[in-house]
PDB file of N, CA and C in Angstrom:
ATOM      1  N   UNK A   1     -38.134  54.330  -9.008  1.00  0.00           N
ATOM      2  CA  UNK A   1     -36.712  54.261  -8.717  1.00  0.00           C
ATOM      3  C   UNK A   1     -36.322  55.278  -7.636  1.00  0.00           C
ATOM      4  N   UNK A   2     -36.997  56.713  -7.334  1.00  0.00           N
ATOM      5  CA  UNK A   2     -36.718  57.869  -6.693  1.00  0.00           C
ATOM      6  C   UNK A   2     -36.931  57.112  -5.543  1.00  0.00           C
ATOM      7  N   UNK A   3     -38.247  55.946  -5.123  1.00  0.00           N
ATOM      8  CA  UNK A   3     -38.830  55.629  -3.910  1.00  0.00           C
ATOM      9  C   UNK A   3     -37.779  54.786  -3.180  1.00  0.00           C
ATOM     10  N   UNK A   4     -37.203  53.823  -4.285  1.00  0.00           N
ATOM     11  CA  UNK A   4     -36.626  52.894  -3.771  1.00  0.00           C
ATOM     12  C   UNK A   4     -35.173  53.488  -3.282  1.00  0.00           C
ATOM     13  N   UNK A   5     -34.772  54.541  -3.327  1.00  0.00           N
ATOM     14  CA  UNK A   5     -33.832  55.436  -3.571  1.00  0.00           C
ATOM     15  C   UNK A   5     -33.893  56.238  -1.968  1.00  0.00           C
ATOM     16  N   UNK A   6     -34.917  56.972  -2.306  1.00  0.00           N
ATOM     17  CA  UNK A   6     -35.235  57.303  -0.626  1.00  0.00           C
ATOM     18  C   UNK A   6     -35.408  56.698   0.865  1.00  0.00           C
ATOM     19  N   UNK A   7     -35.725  55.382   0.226  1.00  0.00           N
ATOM     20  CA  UNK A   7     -36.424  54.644   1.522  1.00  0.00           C
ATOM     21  C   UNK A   7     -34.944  54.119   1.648  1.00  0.00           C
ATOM     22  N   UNK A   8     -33.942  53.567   0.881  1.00  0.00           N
ATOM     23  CA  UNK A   8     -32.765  52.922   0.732  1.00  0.00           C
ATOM     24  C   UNK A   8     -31.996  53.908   2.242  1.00  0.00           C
ATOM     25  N   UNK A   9     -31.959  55.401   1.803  1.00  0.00           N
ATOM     26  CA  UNK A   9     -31.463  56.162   2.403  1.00  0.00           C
ATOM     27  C   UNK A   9     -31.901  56.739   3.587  1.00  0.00           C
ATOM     28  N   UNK A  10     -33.354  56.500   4.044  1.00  0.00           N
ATOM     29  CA  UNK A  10     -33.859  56.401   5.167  1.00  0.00           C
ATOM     30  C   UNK A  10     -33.503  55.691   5.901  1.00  0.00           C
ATOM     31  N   UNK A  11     -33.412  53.843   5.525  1.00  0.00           N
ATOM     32  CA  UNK A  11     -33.116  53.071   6.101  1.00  0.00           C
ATOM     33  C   UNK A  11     -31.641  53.379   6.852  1.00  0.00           C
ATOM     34  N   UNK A  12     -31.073  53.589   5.594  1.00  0.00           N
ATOM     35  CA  UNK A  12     -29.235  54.024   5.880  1.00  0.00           C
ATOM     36  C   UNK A  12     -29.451  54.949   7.447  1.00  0.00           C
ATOM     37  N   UNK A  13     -29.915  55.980   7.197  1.00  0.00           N
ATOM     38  CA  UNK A  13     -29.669  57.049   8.086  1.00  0.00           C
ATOM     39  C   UNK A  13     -29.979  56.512   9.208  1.00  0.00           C
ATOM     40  N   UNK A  14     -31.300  55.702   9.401  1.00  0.00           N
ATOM     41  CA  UNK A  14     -31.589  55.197  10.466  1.00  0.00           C
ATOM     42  C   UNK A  14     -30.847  54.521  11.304  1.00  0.00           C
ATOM     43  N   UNK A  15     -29.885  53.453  10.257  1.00  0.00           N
ATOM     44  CA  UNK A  15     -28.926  52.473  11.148  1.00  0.00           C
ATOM     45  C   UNK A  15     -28.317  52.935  11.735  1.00  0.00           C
ATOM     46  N   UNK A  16     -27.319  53.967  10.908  1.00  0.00           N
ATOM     47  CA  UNK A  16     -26.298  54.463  11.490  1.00  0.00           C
ATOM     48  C   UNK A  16     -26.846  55.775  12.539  1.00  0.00           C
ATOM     49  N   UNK A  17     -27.854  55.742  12.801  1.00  0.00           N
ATOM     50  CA  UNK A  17     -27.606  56.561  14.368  1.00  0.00           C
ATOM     51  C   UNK A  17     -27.922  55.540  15.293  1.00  0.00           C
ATOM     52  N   UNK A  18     -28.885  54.411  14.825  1.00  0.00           N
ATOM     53  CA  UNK A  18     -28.635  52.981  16.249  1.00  0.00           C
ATOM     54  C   UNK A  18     -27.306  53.083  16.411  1.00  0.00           C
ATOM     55  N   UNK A  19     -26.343  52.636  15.323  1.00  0.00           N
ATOM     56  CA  UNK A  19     -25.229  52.446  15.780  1.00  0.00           C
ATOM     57  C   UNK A  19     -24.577  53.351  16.829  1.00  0.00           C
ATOM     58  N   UNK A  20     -24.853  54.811  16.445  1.00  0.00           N
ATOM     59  CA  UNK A  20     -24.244  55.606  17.119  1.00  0.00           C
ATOM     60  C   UNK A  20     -24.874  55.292  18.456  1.00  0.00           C
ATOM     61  N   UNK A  21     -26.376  55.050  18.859  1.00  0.00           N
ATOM     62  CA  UNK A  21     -26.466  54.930  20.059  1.00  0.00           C
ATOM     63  C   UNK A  21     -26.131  53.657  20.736  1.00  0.00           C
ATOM     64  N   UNK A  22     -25.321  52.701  20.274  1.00  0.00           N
ATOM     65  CA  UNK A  22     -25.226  51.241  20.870  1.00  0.00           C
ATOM     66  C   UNK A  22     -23.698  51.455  21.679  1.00  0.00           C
ATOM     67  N   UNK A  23     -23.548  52.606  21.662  1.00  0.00           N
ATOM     68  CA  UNK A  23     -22.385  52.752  22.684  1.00  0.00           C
ATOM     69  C   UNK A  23     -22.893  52.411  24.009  1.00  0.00           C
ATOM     70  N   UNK A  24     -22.840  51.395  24.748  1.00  0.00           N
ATOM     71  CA  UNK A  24     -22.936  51.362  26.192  1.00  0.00           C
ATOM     72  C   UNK A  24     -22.398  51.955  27.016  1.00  0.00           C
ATOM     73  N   UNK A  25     -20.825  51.958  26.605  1.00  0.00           N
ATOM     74  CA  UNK A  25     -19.995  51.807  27.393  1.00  0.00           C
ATOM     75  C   UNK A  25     -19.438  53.351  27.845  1.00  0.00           C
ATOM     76  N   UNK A  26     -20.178  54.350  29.058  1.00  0.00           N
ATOM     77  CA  UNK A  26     -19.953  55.290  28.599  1.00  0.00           C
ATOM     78  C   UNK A  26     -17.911  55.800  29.259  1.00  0.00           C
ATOM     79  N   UNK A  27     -17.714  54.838  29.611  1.00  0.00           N
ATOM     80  CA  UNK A  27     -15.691  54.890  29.997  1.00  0.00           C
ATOM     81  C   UNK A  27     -15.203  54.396  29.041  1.00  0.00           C
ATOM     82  N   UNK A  28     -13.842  54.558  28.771  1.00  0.00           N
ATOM     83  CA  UNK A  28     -12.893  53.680  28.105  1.00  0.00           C
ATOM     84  C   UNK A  28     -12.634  52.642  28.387  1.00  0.00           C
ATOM     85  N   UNK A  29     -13.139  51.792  28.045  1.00  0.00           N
ATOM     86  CA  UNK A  29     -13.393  49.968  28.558  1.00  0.00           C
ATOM     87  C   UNK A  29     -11.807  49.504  28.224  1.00  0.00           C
ATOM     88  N   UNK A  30     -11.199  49.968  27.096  1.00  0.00           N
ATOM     89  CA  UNK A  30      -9.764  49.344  26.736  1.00  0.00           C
ATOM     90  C   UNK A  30      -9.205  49.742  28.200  1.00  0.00           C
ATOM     91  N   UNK A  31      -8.964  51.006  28.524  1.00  0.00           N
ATOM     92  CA  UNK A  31      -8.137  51.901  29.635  1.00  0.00           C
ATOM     93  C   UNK A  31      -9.028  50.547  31.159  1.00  0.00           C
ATOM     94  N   UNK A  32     -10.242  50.484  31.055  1.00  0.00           N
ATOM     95  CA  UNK A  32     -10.394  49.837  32.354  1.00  0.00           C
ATOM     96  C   UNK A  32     -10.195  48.363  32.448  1.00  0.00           C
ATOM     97  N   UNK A  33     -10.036  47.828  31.307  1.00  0.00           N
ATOM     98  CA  UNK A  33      -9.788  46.506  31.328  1.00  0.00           C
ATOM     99  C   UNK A  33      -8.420  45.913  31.450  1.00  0.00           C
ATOM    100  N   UNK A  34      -7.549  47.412  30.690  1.00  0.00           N
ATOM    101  CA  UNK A  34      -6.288  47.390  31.200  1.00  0.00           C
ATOM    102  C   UNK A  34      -6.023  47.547  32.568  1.00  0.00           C
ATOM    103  N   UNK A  35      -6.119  48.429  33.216  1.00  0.00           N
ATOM    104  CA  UNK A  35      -6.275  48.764  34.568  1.00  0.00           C
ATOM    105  C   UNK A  35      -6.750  47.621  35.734  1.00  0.00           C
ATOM    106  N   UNK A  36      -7.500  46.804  35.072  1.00  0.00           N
ATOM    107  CA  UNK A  36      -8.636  45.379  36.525  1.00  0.00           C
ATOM    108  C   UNK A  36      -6.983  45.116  36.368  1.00  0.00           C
ATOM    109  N   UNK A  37      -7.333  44.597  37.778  1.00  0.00           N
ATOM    110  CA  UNK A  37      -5.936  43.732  38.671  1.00  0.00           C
ATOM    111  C   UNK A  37      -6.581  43.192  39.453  1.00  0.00           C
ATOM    112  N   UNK A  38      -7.476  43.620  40.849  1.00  0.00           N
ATOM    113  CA  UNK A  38      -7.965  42.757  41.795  1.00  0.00           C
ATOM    114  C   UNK A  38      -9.293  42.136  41.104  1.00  0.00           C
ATOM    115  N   UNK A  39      -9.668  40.594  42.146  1.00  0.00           N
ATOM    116  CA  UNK A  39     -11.159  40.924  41.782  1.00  0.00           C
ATOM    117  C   UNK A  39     -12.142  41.276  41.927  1.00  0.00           C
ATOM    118  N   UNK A  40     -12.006  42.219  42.712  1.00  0.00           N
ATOM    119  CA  UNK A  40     -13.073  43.145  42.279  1.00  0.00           C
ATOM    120  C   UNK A  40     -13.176  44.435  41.621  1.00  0.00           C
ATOM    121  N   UNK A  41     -11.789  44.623  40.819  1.00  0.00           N
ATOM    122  CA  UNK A  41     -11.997  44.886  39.331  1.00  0.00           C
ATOM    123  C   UNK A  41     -12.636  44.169  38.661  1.00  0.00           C
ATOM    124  N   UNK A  42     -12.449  43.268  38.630  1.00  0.00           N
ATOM    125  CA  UNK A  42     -13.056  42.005  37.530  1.00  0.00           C
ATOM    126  C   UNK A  42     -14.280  42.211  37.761  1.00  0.00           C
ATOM    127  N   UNK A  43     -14.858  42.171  38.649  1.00  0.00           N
ATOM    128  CA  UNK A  43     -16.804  41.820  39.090  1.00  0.00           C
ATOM    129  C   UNK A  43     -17.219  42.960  38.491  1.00  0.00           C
ATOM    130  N   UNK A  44     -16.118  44.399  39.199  1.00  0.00           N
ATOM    131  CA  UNK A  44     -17.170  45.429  38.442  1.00  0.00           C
ATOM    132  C   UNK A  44     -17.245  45.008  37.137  1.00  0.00           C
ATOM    133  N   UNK A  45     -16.350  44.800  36.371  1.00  0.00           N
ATOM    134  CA  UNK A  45     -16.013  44.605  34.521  1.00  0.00           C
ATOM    135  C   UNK A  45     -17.373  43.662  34.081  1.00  0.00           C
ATOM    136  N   UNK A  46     -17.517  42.781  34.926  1.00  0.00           N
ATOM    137  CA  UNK A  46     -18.579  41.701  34.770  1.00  0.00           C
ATOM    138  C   UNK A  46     -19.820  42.475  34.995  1.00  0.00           C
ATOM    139  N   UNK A  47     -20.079  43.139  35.869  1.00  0.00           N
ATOM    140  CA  UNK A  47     -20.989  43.456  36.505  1.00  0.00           C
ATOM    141  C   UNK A  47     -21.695  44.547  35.314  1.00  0.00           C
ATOM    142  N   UNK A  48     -20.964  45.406  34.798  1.00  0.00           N
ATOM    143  CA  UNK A  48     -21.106  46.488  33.453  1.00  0.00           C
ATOM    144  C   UNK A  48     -21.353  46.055  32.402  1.00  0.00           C
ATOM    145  N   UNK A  49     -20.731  44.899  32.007  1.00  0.00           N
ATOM    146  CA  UNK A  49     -21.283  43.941  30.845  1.00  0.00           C
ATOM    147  C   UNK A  49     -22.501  43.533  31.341  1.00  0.00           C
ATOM    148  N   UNK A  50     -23.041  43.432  32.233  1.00  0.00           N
ATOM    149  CA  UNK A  50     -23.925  42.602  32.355  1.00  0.00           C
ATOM    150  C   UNK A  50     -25.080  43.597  32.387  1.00  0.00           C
ATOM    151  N   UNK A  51     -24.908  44.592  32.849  1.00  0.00           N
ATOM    152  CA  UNK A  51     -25.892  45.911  32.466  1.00  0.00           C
ATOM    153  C   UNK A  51     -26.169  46.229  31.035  1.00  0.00           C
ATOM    154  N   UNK A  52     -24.798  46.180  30.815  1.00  0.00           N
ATOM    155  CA  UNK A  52     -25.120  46.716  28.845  1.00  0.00           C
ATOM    156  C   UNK A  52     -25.549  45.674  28.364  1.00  0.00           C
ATOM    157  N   UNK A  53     -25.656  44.289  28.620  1.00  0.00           N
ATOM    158  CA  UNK A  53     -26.030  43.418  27.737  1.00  0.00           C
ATOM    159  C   UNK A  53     -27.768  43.536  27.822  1.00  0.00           C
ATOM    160  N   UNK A  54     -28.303  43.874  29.339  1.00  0.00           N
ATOM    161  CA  UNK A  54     -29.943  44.265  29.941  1.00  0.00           C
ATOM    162  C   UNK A  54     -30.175  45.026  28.653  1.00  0.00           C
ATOM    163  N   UNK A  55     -29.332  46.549  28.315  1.00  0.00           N
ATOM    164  CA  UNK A  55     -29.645  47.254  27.639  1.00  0.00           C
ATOM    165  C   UNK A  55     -30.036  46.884  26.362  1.00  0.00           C
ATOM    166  N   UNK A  56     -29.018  45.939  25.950  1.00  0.00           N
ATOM    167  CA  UNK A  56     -29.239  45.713  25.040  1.00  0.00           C
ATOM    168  C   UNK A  56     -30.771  44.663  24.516  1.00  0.00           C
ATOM    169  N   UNK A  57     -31.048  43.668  25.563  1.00  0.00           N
ATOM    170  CA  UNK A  57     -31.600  43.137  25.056  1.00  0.00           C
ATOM    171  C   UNK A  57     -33.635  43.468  25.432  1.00  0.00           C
ATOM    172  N   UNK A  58     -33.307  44.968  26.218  1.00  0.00           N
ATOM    173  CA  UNK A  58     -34.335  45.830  25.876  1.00  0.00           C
ATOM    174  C   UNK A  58     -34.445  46.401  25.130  1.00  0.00           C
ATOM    175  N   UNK A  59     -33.736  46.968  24.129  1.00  0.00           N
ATOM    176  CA  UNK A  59     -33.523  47.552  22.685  1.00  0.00           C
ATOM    177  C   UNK A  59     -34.061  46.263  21.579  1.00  0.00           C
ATOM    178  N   UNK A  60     -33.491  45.052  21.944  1.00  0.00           N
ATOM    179  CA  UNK A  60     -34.236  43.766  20.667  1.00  0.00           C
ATOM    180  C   UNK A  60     -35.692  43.723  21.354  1.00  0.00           C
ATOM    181  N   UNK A  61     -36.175  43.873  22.227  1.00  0.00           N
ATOM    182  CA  UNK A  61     -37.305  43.205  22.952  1.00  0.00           C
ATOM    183  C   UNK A  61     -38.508  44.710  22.002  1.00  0.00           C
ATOM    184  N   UNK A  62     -38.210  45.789  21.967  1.00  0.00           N
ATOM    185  CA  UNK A  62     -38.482  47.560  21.750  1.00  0.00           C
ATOM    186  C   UNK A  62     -39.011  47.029  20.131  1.00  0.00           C
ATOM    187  N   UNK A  63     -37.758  46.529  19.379  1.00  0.00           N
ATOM    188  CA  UNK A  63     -37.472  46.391  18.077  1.00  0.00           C
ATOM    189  C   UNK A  63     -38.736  45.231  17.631  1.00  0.00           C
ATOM    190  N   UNK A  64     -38.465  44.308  18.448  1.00  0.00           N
ATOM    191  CA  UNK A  64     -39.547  43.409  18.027  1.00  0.00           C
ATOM    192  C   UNK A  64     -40.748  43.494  17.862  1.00  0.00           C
ATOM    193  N   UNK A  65     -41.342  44.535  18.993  1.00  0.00           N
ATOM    194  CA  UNK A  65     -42.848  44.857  18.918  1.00  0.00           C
ATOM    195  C   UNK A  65     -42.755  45.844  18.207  1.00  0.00           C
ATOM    196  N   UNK A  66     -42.293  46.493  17.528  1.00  0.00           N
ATOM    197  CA  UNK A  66     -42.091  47.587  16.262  1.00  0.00           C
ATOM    198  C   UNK A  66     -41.986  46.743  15.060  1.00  0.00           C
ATOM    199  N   UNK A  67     -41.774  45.838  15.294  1.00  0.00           N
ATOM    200  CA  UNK A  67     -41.169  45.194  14.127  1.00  0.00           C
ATOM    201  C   UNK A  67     -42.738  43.804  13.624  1.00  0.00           C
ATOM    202  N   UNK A  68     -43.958  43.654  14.660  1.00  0.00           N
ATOM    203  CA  UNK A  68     -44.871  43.139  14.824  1.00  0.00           C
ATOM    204  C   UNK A  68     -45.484  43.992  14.479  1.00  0.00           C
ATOM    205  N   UNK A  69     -45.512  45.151  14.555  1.00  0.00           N
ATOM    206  CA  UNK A  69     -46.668  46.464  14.245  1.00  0.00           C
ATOM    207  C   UNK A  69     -46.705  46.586  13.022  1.00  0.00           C
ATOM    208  N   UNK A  70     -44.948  46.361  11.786  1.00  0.00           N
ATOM    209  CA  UNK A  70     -45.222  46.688  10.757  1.00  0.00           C
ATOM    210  C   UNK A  70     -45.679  45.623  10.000  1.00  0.00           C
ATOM    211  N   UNK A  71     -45.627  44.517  10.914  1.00  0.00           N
ATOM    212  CA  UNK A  71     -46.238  43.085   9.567  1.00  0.00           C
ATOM    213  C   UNK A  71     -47.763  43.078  10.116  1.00  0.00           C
ATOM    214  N   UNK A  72     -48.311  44.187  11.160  1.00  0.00           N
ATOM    215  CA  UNK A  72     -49.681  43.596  10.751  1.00  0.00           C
ATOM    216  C   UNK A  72     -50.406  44.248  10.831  1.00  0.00           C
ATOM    217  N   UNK A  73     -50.018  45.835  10.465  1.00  0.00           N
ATOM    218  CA  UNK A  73     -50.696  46.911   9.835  1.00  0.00           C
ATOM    219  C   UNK A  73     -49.705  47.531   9.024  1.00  0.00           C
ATOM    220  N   UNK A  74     -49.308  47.089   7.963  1.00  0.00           N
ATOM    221  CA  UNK A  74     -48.618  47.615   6.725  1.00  0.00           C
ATOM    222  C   UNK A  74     -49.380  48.556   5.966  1.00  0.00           C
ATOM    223  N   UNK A  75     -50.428  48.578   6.251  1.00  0.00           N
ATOM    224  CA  UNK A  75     -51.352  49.944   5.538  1.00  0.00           C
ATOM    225  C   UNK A  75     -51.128  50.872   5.989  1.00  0.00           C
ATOM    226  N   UNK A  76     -50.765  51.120   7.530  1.00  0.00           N
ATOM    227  CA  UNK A  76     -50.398  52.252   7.934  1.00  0.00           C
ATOM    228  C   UNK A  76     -49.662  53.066   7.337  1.00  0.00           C
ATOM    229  N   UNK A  77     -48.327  52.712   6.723  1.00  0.00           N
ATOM    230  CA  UNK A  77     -47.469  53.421   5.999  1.00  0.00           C
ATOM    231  C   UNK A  77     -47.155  53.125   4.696  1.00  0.00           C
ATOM    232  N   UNK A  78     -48.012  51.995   4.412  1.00  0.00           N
ATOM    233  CA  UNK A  78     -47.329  51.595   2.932  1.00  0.00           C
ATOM    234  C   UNK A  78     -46.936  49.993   3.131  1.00  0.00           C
ATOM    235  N   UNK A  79     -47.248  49.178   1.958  1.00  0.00           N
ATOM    236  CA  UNK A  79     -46.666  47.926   2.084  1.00  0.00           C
ATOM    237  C   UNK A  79     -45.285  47.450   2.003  1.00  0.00           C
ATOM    238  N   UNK A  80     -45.046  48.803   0.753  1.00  0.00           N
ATOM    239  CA  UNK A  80     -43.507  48.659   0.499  1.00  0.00           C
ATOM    240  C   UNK A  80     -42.754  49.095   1.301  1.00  0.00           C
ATOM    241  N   UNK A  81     -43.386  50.658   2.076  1.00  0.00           N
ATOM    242  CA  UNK A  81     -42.133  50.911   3.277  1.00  0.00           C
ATOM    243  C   UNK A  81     -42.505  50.205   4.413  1.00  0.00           C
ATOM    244  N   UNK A  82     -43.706  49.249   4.258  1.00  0.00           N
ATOM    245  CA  UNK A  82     -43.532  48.436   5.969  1.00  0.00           C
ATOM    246  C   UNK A  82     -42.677  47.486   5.687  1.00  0.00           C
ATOM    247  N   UNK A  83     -42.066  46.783   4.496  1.00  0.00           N
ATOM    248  CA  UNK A  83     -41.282  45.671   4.435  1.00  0.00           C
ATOM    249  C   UNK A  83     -40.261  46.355   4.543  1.00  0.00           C
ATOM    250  N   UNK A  84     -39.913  47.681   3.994  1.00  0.00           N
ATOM    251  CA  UNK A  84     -38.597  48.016   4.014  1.00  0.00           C
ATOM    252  C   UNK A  84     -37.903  48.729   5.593  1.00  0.00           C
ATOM    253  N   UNK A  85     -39.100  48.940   6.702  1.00  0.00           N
ATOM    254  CA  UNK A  85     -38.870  49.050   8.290  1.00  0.00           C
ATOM    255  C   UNK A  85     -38.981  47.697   8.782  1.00  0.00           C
ATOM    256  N   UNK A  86     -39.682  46.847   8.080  1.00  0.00           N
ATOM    257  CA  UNK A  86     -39.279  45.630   8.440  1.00  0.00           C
ATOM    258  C   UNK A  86     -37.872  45.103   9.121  1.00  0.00           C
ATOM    259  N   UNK A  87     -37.276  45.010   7.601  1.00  0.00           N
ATOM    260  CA  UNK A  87     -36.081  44.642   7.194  1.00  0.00           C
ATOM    261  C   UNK A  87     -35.182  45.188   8.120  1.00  0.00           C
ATOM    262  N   UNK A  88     -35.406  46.700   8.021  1.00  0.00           N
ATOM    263  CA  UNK A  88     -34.373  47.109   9.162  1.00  0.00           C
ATOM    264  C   UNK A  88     -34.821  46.901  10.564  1.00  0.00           C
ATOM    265  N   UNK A  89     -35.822  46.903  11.127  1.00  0.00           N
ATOM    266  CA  UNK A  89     -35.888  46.153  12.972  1.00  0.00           C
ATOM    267  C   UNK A  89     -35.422  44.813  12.721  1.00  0.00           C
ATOM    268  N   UNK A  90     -35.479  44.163  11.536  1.00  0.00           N
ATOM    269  CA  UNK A  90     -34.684  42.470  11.686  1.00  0.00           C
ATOM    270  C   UNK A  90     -32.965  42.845  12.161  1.00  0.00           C
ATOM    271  N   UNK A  91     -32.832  44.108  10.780  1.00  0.00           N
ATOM    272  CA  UNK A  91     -31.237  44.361  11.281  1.00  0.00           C
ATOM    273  C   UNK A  91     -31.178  44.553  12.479  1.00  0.00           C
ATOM    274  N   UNK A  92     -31.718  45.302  13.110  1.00  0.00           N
ATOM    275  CA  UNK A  92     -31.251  46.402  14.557  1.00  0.00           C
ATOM    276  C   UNK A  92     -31.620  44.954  15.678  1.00  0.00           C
ATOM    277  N   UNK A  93     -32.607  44.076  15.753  1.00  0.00           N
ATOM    278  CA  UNK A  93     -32.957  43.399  16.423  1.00  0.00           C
ATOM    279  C   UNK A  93     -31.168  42.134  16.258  1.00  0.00           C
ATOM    280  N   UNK A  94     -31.037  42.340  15.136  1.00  0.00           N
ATOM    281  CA  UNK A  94     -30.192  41.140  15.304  1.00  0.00           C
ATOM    282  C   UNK A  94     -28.385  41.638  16.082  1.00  0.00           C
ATOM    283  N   UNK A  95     -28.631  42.818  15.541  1.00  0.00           N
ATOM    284  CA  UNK A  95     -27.650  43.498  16.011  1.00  0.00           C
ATOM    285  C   UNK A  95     -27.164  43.470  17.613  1.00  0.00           C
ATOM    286  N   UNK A  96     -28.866  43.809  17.702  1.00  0.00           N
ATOM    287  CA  UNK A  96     -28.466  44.097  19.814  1.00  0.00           C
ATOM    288  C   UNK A  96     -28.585  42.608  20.143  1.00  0.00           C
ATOM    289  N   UNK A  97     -29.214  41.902  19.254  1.00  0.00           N
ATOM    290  CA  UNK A  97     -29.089  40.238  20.466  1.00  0.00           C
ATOM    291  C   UNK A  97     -27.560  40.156  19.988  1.00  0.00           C
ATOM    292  N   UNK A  98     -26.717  40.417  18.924  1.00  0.00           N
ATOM    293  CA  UNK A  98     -25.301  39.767  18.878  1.00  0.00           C
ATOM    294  C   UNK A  98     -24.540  40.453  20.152  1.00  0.00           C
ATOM    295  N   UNK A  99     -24.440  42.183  20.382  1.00  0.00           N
ATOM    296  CA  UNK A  99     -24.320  42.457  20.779  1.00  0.00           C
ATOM    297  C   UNK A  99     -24.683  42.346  22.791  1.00  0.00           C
ATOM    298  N   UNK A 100     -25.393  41.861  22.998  1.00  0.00           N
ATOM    299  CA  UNK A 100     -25.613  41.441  24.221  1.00  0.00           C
ATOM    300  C   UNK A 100     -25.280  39.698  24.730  1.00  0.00           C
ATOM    301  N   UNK A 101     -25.273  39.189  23.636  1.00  0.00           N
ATOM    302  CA  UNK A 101     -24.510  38.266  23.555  1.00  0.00           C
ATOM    303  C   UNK A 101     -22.900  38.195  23.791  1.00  0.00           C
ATOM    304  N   UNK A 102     -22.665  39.143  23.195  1.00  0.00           N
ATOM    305  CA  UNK A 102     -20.773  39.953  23.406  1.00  0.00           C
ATOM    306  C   UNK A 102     -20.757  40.183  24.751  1.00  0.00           C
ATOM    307  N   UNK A 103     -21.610  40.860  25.036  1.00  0.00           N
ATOM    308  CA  UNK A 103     -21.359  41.760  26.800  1.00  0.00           C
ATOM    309  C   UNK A 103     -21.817  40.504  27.887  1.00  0.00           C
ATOM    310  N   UNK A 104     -22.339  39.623  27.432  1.00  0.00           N
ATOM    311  CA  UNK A 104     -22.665  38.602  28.537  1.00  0.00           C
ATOM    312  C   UNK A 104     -21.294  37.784  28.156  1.00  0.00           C
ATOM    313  N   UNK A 105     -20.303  37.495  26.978  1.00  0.00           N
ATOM    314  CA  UNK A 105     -19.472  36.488  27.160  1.00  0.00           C
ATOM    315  C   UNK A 105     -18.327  37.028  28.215  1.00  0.00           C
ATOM    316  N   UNK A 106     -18.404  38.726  27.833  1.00  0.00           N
ATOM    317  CA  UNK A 106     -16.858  39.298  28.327  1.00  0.00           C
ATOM    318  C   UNK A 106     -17.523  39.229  30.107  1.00  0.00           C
ATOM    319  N   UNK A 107     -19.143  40.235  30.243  1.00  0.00           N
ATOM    320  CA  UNK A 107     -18.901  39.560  31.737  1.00  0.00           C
ATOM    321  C   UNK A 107     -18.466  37.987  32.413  1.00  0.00           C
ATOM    322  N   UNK A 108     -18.902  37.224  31.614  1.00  0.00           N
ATOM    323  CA  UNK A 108     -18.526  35.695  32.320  1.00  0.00           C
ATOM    324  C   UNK A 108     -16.874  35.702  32.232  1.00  0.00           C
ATOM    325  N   UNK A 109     -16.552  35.842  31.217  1.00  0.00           N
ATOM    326  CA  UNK A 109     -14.863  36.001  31.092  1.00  0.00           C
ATOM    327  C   UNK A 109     -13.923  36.642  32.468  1.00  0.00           C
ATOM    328  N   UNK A 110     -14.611  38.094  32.514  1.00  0.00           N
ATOM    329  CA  UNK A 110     -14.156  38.979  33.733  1.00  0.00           C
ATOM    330  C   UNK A 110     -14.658  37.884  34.937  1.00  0.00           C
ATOM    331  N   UNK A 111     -15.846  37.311  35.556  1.00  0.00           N
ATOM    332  CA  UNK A 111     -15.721  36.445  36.356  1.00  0.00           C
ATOM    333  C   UNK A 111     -15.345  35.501  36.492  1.00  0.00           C
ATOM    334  N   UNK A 112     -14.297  34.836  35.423  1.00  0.00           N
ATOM    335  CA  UNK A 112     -13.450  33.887  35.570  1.00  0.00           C
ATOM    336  C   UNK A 112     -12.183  34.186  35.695  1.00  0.00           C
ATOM    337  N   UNK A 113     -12.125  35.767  36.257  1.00  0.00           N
ATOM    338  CA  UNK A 113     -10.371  36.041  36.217  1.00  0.00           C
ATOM    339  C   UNK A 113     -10.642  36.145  37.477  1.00  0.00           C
TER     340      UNK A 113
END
């Protein structure tokens, strides 16, 4: 119960600093999105999404071959904690494809203004 307890809270800790690092955006995107008027406000807006979405979907691409390592040497660390790093590169992997998915709709959006 202690194991399942720890690894629970490993996992935890882990997410939440991806999260913390899935900030792309290192401006106030509200303040600049308010601000586009011409277009080429807009392109840049497009153009930044379209970077963070790269980022992002080098972060799922990172995750995946981490996430191949633990299904096929689970001895390395354990069977139970390779399913349970499993589980979480499925999270983090699914995370950044939603997420780069987001930043590619808003760039197309910004190039349709």
């Amino acid at each position: 119960m202690k194991t399942k307890l720890f690894i629970t809270l490993i996992l935890t800790l882990g997410l939440l600093s991806a999260c913390s690092e899935m900030n792309p955006h290192p401006m106030d995107m509200s303040l600049a999105v308010q601000n586009a008027e011409s277009k080429a406000d807009h392109e840049a807006l497009a153009k930044h999404y379209e970077e963070a979405a790269k980022e992002m979907q080098l972060k799922v691409e990172e995750h995946k071959k981490i996430l191949i390592q633990y299904q096929r040497e689970p001895w390395l660390i354990g069977k139970q904690q390779a399913t349970g790093f499993g589980v979480h590169c499925q999270r983090l992997i699914d995370v950044y494809e939603k997420a780069a998915e987001e930043n590619l709709e808003m760039a197309k959006m910004h190039r349709q203004m």
